[in-house]
C-alpha atoms as a PDB file:
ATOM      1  CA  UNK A   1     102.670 111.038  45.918  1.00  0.00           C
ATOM      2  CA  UNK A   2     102.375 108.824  42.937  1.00  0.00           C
ATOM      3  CA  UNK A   3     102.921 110.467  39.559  1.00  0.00           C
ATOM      4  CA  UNK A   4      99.893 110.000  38.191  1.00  0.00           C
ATOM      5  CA  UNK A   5      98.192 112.427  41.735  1.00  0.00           C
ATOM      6  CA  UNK A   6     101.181 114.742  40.606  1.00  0.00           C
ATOM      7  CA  UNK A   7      99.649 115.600  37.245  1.00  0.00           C
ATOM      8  CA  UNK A   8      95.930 115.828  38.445  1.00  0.00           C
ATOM      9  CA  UNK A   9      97.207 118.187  40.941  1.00  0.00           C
ATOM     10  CA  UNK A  10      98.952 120.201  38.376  1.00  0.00           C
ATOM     11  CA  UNK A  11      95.688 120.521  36.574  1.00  0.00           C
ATOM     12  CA  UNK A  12      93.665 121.444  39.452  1.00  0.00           C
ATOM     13  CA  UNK A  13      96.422 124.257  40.626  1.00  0.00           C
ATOM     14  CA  UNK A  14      95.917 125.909  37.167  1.00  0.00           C
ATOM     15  CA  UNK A  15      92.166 125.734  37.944  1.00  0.00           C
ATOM     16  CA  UNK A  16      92.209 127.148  41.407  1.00  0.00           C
ATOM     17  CA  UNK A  17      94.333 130.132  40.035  1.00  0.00           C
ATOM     18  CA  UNK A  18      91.692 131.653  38.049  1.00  0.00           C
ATOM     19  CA  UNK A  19      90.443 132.615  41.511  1.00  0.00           C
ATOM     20  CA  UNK A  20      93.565 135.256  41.286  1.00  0.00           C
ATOM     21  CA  UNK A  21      91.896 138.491  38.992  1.00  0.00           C
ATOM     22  CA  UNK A  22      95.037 139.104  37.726  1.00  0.00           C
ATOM     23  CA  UNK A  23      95.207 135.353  36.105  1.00  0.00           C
ATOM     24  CA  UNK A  24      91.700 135.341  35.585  1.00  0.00           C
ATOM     25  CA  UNK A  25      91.964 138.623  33.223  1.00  0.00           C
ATOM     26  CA  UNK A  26      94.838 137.566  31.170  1.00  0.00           C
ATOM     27  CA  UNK A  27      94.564 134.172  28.571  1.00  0.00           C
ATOM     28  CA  UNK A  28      98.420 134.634  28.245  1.00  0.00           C
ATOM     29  CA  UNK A  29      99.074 134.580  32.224  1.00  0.00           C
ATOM     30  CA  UNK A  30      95.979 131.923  32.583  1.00  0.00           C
ATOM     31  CA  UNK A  31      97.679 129.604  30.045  1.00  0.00           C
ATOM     32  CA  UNK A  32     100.962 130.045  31.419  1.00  0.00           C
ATOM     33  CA  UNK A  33     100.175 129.452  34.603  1.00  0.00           C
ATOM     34  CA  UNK A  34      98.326 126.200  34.002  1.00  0.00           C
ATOM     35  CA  UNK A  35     101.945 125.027  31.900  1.00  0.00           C
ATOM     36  CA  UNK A  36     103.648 126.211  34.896  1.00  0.00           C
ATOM     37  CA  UNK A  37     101.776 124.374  37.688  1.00  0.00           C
ATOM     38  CA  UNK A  38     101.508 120.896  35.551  1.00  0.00           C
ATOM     39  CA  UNK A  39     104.947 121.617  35.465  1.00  0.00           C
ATOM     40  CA  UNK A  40     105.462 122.666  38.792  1.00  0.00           C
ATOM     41  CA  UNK A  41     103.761 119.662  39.988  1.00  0.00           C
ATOM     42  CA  UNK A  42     106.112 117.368  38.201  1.00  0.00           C
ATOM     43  CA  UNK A  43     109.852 118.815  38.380  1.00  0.00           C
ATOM     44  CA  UNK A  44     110.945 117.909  41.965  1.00  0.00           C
ATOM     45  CA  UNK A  45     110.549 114.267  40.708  1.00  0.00           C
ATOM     46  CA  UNK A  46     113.200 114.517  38.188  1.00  0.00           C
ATOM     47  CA  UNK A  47     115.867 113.020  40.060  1.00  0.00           C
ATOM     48  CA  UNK A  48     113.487 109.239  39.359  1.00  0.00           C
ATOM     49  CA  UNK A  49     116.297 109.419  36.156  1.00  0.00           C
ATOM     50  CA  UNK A  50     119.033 108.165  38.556  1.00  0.00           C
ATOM     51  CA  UNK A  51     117.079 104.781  38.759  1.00  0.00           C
ATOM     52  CA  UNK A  52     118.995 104.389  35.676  1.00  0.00           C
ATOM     53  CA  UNK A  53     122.127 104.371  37.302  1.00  0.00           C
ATOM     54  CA  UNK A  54     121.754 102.078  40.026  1.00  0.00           C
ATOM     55  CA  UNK A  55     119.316 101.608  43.254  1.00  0.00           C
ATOM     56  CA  UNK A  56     121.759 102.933  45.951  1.00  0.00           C
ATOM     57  CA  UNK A  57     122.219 106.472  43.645  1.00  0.00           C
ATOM     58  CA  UNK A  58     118.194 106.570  43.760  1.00  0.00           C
ATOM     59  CA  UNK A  59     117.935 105.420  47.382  1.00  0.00           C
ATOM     60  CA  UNK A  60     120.280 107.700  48.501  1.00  0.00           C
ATOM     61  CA  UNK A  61     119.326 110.890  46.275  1.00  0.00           C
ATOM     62  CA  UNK A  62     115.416 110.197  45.456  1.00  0.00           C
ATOM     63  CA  UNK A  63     113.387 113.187  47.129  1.00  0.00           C
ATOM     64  CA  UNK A  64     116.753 114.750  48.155  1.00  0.00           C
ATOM     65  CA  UNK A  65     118.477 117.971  46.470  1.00  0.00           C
ATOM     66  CA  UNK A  66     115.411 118.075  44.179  1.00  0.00           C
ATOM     67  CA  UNK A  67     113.143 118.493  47.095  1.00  0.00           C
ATOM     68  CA  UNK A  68     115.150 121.185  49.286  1.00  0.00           C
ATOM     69  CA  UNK A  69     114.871 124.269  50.646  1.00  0.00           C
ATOM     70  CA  UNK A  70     117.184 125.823  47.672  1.00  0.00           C
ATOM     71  CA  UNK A  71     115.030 123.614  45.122  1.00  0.00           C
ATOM     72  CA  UNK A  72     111.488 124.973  46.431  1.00  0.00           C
ATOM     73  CA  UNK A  73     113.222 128.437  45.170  1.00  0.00           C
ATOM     74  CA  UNK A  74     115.260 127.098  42.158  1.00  0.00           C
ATOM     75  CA  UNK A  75     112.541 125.516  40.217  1.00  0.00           C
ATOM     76  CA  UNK A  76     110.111 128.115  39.908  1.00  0.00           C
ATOM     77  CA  UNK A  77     112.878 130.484  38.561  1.00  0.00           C
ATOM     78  CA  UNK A  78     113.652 128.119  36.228  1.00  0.00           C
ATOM     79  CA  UNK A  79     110.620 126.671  35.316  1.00  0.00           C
ATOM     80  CA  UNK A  80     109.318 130.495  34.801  1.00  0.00           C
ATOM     81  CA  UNK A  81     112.854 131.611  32.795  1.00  0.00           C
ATOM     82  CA  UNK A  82     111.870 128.598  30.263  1.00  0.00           C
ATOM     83  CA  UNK A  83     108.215 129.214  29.788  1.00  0.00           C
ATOM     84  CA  UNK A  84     107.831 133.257  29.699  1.00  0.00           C
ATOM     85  CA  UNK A  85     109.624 133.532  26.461  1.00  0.00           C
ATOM     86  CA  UNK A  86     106.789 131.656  24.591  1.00  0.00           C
ATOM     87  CA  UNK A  87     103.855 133.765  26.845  1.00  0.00           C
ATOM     88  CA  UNK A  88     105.318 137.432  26.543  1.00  0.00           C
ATOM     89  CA  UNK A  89     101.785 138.674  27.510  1.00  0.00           C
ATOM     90  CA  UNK A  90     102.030 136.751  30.649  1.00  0.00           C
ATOM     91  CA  UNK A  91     102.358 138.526  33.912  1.00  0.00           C
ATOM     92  CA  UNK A  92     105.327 137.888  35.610  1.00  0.00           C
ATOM     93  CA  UNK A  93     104.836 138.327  39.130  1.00  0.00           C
ATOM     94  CA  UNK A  94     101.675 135.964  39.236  1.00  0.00           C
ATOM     95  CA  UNK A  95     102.897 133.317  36.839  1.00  0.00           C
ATOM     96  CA  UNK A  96     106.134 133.148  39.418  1.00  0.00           C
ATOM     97  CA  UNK A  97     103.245 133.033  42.498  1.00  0.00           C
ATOM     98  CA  UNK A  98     101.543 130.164  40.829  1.00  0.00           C
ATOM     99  CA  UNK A  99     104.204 128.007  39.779  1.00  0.00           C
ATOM    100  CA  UNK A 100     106.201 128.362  43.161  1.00  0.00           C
ATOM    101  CA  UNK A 101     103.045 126.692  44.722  1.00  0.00           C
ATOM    102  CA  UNK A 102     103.234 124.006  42.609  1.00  0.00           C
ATOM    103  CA  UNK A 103     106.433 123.517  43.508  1.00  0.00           C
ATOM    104  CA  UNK A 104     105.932 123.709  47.273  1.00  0.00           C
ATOM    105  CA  UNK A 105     102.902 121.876  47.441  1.00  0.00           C
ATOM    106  CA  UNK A 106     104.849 118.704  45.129  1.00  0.00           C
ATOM    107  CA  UNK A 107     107.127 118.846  48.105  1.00  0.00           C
ATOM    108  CA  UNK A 108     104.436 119.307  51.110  1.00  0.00           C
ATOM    109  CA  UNK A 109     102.280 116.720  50.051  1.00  0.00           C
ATOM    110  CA  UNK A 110     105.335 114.545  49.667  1.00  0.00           C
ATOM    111  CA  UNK A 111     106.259 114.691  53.242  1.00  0.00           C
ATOM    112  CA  UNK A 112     102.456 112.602  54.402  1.00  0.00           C
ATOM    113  CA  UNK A 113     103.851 109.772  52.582  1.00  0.00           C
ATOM    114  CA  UNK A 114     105.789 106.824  54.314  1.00  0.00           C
ATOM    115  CA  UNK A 115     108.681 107.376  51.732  1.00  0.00           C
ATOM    116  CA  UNK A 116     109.179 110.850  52.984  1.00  0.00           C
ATOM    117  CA  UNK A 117     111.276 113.443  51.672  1.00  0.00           C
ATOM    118  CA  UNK A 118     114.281 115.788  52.894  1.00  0.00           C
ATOM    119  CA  UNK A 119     112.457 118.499  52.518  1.00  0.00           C
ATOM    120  CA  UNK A 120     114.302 120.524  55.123  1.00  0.00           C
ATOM    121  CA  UNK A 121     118.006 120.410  53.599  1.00  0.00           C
ATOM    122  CA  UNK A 122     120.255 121.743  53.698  1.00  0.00           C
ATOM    123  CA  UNK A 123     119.057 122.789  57.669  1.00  0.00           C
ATOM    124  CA  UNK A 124     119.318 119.017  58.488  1.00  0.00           C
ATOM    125  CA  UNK A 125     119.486 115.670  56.178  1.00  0.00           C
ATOM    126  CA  UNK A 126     116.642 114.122  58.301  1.00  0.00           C
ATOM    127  CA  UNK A 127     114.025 112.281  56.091  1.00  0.00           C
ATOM    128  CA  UNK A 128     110.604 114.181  56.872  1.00  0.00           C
ATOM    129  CA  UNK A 129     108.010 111.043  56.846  1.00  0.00           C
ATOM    130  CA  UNK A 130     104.274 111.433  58.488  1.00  0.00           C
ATOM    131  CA  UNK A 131     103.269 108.322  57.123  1.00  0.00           C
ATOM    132  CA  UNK A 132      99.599 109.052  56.953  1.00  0.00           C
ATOM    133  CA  UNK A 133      98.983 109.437  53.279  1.00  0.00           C
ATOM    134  CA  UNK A 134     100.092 106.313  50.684  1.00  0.00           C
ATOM    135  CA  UNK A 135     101.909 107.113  47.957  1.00  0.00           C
ATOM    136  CA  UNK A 136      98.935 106.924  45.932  1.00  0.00           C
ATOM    137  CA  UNK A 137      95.700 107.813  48.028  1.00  0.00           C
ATOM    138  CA  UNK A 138      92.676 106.456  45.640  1.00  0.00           C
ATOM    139  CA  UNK A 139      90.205 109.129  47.516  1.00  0.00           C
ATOM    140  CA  UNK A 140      92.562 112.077  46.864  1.00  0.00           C
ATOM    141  CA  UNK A 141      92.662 111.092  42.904  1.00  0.00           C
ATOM    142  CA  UNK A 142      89.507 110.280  42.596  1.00  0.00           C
ATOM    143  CA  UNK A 143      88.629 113.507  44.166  1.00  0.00           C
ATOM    144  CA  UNK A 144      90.846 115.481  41.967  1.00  0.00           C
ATOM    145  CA  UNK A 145      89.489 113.571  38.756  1.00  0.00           C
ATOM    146  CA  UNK A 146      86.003 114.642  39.934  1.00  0.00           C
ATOM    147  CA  UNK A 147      87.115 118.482  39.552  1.00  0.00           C
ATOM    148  CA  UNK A 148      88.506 118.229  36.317  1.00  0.00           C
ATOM    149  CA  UNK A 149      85.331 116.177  35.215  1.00  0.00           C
ATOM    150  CA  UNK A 150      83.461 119.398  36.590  1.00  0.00           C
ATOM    151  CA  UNK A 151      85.667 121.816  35.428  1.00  0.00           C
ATOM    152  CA  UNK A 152      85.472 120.144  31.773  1.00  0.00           C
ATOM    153  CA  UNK A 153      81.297 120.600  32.091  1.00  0.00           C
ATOM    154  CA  UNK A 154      81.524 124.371  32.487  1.00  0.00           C
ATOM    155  CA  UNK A 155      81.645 124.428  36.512  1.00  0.00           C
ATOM    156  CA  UNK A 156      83.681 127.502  37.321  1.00  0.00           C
ATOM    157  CA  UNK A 157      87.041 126.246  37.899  1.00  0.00           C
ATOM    158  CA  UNK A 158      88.026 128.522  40.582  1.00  0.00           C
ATOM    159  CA  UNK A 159      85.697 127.892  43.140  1.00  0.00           C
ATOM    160  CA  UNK A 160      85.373 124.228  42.184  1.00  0.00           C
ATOM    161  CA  UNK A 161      88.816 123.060  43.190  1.00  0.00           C
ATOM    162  CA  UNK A 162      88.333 126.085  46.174  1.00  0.00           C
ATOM    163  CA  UNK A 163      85.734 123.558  47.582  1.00  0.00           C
ATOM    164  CA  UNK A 164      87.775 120.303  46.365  1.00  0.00           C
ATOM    165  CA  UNK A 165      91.165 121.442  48.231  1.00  0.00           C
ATOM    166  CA  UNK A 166      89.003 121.821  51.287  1.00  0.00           C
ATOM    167  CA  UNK A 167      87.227 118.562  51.114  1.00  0.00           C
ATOM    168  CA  UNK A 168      90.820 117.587  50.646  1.00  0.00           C
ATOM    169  CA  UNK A 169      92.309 119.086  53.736  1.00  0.00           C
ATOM    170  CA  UNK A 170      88.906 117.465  56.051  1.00  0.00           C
ATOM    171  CA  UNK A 171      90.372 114.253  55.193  1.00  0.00           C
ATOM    172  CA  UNK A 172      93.781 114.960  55.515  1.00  0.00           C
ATOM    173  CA  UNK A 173      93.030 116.036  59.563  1.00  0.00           C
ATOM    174  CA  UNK A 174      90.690 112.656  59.204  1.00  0.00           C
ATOM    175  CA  UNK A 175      93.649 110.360  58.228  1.00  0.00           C
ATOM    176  CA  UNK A 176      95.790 112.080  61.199  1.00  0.00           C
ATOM    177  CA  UNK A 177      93.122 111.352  64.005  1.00  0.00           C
ATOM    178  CA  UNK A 178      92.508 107.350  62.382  1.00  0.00           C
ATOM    179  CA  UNK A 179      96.545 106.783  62.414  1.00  0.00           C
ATOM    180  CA  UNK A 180      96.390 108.455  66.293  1.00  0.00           C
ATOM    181  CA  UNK A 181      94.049 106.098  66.653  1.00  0.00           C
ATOM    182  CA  UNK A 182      96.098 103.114  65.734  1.00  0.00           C
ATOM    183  CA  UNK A 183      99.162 104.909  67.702  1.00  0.00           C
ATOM    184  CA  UNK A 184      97.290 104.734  70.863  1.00  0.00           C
ATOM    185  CA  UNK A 185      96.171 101.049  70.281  1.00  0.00           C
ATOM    186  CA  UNK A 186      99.584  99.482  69.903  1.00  0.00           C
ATOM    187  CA  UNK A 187     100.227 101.735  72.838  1.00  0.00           C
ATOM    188  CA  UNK A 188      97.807  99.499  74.659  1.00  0.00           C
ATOM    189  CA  UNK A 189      98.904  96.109  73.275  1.00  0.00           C
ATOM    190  CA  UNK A 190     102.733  97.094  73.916  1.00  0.00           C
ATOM    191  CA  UNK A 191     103.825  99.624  76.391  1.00  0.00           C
ATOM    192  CA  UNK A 192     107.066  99.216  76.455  1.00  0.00           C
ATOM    193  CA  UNK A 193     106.796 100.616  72.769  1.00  0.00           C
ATOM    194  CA  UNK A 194     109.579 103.118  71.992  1.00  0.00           C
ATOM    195  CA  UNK A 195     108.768 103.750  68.955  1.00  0.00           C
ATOM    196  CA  UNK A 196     106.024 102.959  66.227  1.00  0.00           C
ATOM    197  CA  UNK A 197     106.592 103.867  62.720  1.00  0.00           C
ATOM    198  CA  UNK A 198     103.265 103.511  61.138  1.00  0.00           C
ATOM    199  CA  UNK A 199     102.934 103.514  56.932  1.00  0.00           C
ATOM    200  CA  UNK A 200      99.925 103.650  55.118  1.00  0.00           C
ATOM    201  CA  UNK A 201      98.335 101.479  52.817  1.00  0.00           C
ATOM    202  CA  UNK A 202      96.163 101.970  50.098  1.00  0.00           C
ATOM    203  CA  UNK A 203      93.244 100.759  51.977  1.00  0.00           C
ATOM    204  CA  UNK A 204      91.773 103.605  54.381  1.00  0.00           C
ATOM    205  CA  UNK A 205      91.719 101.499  57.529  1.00  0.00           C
ATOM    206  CA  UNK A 206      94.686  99.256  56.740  1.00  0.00           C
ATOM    207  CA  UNK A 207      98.509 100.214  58.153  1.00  0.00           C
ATOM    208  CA  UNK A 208     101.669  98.544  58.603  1.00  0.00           C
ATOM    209  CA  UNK A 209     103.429  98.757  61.749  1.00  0.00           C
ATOM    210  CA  UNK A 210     107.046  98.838  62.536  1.00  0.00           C
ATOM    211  CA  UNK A 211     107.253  98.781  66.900  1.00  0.00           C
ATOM    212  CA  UNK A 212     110.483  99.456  68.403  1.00  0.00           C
ATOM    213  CA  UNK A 213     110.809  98.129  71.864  1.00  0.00           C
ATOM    214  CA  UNK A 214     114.195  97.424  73.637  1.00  0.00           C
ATOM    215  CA  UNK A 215     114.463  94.244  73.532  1.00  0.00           C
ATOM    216  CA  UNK A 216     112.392  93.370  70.657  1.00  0.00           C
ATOM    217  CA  UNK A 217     111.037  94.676  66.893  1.00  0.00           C
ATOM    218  CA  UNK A 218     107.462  93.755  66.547  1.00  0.00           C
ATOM    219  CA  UNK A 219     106.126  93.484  62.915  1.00  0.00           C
ATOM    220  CA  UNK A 220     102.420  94.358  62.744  1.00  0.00           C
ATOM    221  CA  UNK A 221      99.184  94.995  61.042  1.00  0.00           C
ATOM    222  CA  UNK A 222      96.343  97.083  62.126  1.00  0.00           C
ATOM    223  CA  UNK A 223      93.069  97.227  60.643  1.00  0.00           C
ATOM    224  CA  UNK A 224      90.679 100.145  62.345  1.00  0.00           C
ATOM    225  CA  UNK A 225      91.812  99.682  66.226  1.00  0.00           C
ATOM    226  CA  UNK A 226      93.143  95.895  65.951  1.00  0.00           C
ATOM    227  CA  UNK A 227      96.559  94.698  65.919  1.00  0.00           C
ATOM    228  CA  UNK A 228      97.566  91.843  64.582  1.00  0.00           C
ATOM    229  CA  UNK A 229     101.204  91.031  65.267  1.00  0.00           C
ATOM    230  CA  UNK A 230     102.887  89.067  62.416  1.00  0.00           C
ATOM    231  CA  UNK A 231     106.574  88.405  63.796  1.00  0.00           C
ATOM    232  CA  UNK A 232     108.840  89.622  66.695  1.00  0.00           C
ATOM    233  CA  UNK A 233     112.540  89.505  66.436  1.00  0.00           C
ATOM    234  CA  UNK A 234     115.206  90.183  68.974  1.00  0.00           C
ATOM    235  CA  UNK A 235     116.794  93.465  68.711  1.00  0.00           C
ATOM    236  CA  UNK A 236     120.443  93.125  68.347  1.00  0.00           C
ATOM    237  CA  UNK A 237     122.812  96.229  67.757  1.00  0.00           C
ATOM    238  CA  UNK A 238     124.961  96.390  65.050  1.00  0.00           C
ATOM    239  CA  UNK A 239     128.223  94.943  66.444  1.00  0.00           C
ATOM    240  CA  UNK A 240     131.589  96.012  65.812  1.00  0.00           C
ATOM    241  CA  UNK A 241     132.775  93.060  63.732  1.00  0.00           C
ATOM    242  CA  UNK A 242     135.685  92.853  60.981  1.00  0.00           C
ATOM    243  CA  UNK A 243     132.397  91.520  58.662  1.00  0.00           C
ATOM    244  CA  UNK A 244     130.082  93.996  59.908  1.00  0.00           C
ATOM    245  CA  UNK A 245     132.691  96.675  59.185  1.00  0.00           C
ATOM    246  CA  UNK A 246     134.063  95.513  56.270  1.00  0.00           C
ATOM    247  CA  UNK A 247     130.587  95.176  55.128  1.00  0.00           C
ATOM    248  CA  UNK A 248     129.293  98.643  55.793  1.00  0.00           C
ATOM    249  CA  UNK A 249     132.159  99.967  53.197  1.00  0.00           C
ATOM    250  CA  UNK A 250     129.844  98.941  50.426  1.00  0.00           C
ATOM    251  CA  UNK A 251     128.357 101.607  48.859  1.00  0.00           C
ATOM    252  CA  UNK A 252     124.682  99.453  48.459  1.00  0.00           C
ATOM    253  CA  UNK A 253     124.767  98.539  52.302  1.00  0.00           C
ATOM    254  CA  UNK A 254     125.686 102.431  52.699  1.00  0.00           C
ATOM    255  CA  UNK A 255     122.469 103.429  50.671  1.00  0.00           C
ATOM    256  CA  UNK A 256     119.892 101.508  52.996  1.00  0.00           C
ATOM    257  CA  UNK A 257     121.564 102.429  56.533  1.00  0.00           C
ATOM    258  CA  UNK A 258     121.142 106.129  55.272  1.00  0.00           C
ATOM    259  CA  UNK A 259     117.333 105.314  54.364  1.00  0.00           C
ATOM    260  CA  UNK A 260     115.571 102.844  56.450  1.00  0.00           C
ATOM    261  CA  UNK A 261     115.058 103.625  60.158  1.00  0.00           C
ATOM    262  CA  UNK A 262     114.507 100.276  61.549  1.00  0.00           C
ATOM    263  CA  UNK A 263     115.733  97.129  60.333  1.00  0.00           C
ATOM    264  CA  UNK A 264     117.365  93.641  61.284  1.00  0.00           C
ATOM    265  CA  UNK A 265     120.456  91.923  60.411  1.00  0.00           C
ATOM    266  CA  UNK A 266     122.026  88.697  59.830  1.00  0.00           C
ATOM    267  CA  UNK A 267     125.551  87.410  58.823  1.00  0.00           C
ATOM    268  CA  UNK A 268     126.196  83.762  57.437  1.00  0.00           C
ATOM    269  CA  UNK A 269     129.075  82.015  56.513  1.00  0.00           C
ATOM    270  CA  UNK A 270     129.517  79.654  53.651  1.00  0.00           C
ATOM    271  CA  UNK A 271     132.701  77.487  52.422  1.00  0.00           C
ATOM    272  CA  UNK A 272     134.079  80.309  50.482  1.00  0.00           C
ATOM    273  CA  UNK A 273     132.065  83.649  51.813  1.00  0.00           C
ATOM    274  CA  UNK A 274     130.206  85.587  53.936  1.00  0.00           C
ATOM    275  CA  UNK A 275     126.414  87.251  53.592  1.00  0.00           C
ATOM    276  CA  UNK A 276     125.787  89.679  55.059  1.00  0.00           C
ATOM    277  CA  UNK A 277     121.320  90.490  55.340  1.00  0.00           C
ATOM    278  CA  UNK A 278     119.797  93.765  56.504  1.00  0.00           C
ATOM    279  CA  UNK A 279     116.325  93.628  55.990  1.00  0.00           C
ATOM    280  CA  UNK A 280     113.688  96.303  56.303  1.00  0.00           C
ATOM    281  CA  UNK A 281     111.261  95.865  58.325  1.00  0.00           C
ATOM    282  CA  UNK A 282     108.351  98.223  57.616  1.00  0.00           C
ATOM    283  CA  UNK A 283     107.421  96.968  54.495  1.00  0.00           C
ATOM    284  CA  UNK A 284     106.211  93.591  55.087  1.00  0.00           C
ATOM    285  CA  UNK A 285     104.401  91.845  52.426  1.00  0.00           C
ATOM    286  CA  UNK A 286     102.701  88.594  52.148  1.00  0.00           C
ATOM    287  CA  UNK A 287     105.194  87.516  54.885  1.00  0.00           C
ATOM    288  CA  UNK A 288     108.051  88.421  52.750  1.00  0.00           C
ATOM    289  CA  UNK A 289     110.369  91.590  53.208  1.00  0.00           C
ATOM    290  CA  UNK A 290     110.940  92.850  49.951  1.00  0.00           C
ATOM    291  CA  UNK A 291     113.538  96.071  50.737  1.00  0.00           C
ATOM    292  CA  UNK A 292     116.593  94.814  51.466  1.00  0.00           C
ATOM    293  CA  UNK A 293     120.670  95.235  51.212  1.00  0.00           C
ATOM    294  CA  UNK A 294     123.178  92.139  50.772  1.00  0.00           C
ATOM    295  CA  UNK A 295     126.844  92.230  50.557  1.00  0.00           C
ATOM    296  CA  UNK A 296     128.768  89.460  49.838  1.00  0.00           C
ATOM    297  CA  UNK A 297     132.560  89.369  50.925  1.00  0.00           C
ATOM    298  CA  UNK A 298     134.988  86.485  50.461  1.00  0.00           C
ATOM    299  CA  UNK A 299     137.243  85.253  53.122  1.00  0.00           C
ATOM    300  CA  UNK A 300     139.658  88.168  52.920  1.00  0.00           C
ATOM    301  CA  UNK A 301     136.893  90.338  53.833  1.00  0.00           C
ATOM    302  CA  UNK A 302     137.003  91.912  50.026  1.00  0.00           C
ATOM    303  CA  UNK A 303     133.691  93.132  48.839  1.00  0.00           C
ATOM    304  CA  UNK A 304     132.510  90.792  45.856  1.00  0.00           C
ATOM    305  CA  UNK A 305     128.843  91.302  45.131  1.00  0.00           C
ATOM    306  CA  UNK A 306     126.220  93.516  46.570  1.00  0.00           C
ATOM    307  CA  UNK A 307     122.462  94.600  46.149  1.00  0.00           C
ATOM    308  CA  UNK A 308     120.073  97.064  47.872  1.00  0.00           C
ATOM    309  CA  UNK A 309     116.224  97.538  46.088  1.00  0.00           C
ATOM    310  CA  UNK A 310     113.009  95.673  46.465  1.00  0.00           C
ATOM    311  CA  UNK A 311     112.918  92.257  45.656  1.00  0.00           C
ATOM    312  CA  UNK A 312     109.721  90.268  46.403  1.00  0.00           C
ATOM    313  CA  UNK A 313     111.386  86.539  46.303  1.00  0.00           C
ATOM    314  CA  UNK A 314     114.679  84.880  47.126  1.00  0.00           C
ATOM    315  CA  UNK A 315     115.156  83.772  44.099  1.00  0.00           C
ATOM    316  CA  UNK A 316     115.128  86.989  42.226  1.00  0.00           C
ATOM    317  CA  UNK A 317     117.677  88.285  45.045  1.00  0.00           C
ATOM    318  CA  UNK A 318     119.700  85.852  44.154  1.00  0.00           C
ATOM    319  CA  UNK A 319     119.706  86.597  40.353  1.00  0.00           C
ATOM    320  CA  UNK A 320     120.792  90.388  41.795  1.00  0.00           C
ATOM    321  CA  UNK A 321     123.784  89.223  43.085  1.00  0.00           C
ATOM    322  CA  UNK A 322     126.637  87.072  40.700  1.00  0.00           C
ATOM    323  CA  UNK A 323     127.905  84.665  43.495  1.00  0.00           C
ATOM    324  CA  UNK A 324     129.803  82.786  40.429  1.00  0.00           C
ATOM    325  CA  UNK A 325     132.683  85.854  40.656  1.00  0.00           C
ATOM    326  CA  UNK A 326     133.022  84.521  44.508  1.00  0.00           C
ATOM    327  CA  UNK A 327     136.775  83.310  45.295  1.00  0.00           C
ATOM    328  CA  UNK A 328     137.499  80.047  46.123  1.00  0.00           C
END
């Protein structure tokens, strides 16, 4: 989820706590708790600093370590190490239940998204992506916002955000029976479908559609039950070429192998290089494809320029990628 739901759902944590007596009894282990699950709510998001390095560091890392297995345990330890000093009165036990539900939910809600997480490491590395919740889901703010708006007029907390998480969950189980829906219907368009990775939008009855066949990729749109097919590409593997291989060396083109599930390629040759394109294909936008990798190599096969991110024209791909340091 967005950051912004993150926060909210921080808040509304702290609020559905004072259902627990034992929070409910104590303002030190009330206030605490509410620190502890904004917290919470926020910390498994921390790796977003290695944007700052480069994009294949966050491609490769984002939702990784910091939402594991280990982490799910880590966090609350620490987050609850840090913040008891400054509540003393605070009860131990429960402020450690609270915040370690923060922590898990961050990661649970995470895995509805398209994005995904690897929330199961270090068992296996496999990106865990339902794809039936946006990254920010304007009903499940909005419903959130509503609670605090309560909350904030006197309404019992507890039993407000009680009724709010299972409102919530109704719509969750809704979203999963409209994108079965859509499942079944390219089922019935193509049936040779293999495989149909389906991604949200941030309009309820709007998803894109990625359809795996075995001799094609489809690129799709459905809106309710209809399915409006955009483009349709050959698939072609990966072959084993001296450019593909030298290519795949580059720690850019590395990055978006490891993240994007399906995806075509191109190579093209120039007077004094080759390109190499892999494109992803399940976020289609205004007929563009805006997460992609390029690596540039000269004629020696020597890596010279690369780039992997989200780029919504050609031309600012271009200004990614310093073709001037290219050898004649």
């Amino acid at each position: 989820m967005d950051t912004g739901t993150h926060i909210v759902m921080g808040f509304a944590l702290g609020g559905l706590a004072t259902l627990d007596p034992v929070v409910a009894e104590s303002a030190a282990t009330s206030q605490s708790v509410l620190v502890a699950a904004v917290i919470g709510s926020q910390i498994p998001d921390i790796d977003t600093v290695l944007k700052l390095r480069n994009n294949a560091v966050y491609i490769r890392h984002h939702r990784g370590a910091t939402h594991s297995i280990p982490a799910v345990v880590l966090w609350p330890l620490l987050i609850v190490a840090c913040l008891y000093p400054f509540f003393p009165g605070a009860d131990l036990l429960h402020l450690w239940i609270w915040t370690f539900v923060a922590v898990f939910l961050h990661v649970f809600v995470d895995i509805f998204n398209a994005y995904g997480t690897q929330a199961i490491r270090p068992i296996s590395s496999k990106w865990v992506a339902l794809g039936v919740i946006n990254t920010f889901d304007a009903i499940i703010f909005a419903i959130h916002v509503v609670g605090l708006i309560l909350w904030g007029l006197g309404f019992p907390p507890g039993k407000t955000f009680l009724v709010m998480y299972i409102v919530i969950f109704a719509y969750y189980v809704l979203r999963f029976q409209v994108q079965k829906a859509v499942k079944n219907a390219v089922k019935r368009r193509i049936p040779e479908a293999e495989k149909i990775i389906v991604s949200p939008t941030i309009r309820f009855f709007q998803w894109r559609l990625a359809i795996v066949t075995k001799e094609h990729y489809y690129v799709a749109r459905a809106f309710r039950r209809s399915i409006t097919i955009f483009d349709k590409f050959q698939r072609v593997e990966l072959p084993d070429s001296p450019i593909i291989n030298a290519a795949r060396k580059d720690k850019n083109l590395a990055a978006f192998l490891s993240f994007s599930p399906v995806y075509r390629w191109e190579v093209d040759e120039y007077d004094d290089h080759y390109e190499v394109r892999f494109i992803d294909l399940r976020y289609r936008n205004n007929g563009h494809y805006p997460f992609v990798a390029l690596v540039q190599l000269d004629k020696d096969l020597n890596i010279v320029s690369s780039y992997t991110g989200w780029v919504f024209s050609e031309e600012k791909l271009r200004s990614k990628v310093d073709i001037d340091i290219l050898i004649d």
